[in-house]
Protein backbone atom coordinates (compact mmCIF):
# COMPACT_ATOMS: atom_id res chain seq x y z
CA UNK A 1 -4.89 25.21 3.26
CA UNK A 2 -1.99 22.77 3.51
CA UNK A 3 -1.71 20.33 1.12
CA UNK A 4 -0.68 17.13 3.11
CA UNK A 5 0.42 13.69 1.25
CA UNK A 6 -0.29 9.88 2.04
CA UNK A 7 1.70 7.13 0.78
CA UNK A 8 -0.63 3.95 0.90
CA UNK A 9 1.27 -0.06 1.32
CA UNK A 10 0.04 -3.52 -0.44
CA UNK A 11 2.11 -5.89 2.23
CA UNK A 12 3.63 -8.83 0.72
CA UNK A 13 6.47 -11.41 2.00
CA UNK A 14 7.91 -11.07 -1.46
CA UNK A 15 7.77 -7.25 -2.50
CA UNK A 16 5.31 -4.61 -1.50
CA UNK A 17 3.51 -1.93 -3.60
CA UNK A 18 3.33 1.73 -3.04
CA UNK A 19 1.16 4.20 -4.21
CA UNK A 20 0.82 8.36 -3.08
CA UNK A 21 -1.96 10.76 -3.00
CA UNK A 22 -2.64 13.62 -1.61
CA UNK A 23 -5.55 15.76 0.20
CA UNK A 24 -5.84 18.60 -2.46
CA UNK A 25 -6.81 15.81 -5.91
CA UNK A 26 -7.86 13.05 -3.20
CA UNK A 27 -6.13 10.67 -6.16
CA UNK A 28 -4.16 7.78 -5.91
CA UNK A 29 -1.40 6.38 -7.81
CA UNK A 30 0.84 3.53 -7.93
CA UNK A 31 4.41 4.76 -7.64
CA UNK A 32 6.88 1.58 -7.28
CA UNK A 33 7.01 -1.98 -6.14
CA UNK A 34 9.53 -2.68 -3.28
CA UNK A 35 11.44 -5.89 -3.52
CA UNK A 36 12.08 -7.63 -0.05
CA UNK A 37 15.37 -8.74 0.91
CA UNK A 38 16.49 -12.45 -0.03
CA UNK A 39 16.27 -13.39 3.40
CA UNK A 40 12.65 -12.05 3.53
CA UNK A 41 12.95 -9.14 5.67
CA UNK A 42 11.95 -6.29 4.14
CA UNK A 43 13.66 -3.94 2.47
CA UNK A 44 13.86 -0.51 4.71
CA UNK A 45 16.56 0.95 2.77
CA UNK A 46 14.28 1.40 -0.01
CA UNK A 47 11.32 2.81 1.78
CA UNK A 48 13.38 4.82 3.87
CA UNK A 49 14.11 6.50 0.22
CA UNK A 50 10.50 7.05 -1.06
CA UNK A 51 9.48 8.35 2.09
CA UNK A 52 12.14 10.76 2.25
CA UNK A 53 11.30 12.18 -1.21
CA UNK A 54 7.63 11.93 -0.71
CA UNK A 55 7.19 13.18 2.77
CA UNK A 56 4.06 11.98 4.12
CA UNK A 57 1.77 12.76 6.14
CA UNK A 58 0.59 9.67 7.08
CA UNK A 59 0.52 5.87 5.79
CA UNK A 60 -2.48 3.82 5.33
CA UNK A 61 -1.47 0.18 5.23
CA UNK A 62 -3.80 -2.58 3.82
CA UNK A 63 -5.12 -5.09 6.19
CA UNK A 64 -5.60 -8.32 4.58
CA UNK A 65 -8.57 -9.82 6.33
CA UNK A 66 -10.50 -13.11 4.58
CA UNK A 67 -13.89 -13.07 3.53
CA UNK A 68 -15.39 -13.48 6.94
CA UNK A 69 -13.34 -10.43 8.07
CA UNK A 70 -10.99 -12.48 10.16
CA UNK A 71 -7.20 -12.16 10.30
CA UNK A 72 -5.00 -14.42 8.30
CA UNK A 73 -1.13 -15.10 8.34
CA UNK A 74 -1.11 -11.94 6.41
CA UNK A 75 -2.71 -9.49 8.13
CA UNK A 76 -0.18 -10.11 11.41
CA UNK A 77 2.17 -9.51 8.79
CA UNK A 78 0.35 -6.47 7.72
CA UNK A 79 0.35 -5.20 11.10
CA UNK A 80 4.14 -5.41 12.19
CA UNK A 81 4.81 -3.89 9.21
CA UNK A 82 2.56 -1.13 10.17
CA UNK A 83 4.29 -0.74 13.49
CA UNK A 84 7.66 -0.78 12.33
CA UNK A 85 6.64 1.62 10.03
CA UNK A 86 5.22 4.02 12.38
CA UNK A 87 8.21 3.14 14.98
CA UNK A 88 10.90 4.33 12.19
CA UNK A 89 9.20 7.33 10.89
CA UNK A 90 7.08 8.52 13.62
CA UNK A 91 4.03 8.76 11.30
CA UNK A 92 0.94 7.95 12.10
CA UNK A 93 -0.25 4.45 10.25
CA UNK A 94 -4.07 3.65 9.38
CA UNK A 95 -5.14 -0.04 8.55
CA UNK A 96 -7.92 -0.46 6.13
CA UNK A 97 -9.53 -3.71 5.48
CA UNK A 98 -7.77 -4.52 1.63
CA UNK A 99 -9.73 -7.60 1.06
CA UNK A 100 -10.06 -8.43 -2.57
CA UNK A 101 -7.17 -5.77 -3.40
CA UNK A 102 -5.18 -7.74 -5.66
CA UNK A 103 -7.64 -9.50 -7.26
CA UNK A 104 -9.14 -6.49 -8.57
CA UNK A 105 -5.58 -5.37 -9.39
CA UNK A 106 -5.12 -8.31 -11.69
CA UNK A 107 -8.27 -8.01 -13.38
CA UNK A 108 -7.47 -4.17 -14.25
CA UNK A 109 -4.36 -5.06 -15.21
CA UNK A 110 -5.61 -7.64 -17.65
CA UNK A 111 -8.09 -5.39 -18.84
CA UNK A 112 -5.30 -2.59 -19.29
CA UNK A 113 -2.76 -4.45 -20.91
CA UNK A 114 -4.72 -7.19 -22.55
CA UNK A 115 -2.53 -9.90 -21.64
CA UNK A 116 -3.75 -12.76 -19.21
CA UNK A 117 -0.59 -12.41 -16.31
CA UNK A 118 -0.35 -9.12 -14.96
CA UNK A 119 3.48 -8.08 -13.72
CA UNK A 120 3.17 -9.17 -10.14
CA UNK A 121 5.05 -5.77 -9.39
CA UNK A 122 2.01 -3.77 -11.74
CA UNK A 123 0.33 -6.03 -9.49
CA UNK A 124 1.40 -4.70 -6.21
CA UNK A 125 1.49 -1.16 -7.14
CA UNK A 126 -1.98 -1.63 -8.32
CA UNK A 127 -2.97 -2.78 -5.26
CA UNK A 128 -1.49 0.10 -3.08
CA UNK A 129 -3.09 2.29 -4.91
CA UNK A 130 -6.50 0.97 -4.58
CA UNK A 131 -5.88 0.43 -0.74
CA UNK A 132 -4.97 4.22 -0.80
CA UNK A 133 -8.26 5.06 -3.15
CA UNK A 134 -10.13 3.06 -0.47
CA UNK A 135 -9.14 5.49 2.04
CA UNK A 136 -9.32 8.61 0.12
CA UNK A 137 -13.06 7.46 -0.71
CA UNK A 138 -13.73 6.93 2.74
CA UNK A 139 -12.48 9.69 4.56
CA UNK A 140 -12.57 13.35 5.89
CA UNK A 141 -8.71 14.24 5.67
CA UNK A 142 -7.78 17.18 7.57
């Protein structure tokens, strides 16, 4: 049996949360917060690096849809990102709907570290992980 790992993406303009699991404890965890560029363009060199020393499988990128399950500003955001991603590493990319993902990450967080403002980048990496979770929960991996 081959143990295969997933790194799972919370999309922001700002920074964007990563978390890794993998097929054999089908657990995710939040492993670092990517800041973006000043110029808002995101920060490759960075992920470049924690996919190298992760070596994934595949990625599973949040999809932020609103409550009616329609895109938003985000979610084309979401998607290029995806595309890029799958472009530079030529690994296949999965979209999950993530709606509600960072609210529940903030109200973990709060509960966690009893404090009423979560670290945005707890936040993030928070997030990614319960996108990844998401997936885990939902899936056959082979």
């Amino acid at each position: 049996m081959t143990v295969k790992t997933y790194l799972g993406f919370d999309v922001g303009t700002k920074r964007t949360g990563i978390a890794i699991a993998n097929s054999l404890t089908a657990h995710a965890s939040g492993i670092e917060t990517i800041l973006h560029n000043k110029d808002g363009s995101t920060n490759w060199a960075q992920i470049e690096q924690s996919v190298s020393k992760h070596q994934p499988h595949k990625f599973i990128v949040g999809l932020p849809l609103d409550n009616d399950k329609k895109e938003q500003e985000m979610t084309f955001i979401a998607r290029s990102f995806g595309r890029k991603l799958e472009q530079r590493f030529n690994i296949e990319v999965i979209f999950i709907d993530e709606y509600l993902s960072s609210s529940e990450a903030k109200n973990q967080l709060k509960w966690h570290y009893a404090h009423k403002n979560a670290d945005r980048g707890d936040v993030d990496k928070r997030s990614a992980e319960l996108i990844l979770q998401t997936w885990l929960n939902e899936t056959t991996y082979d």
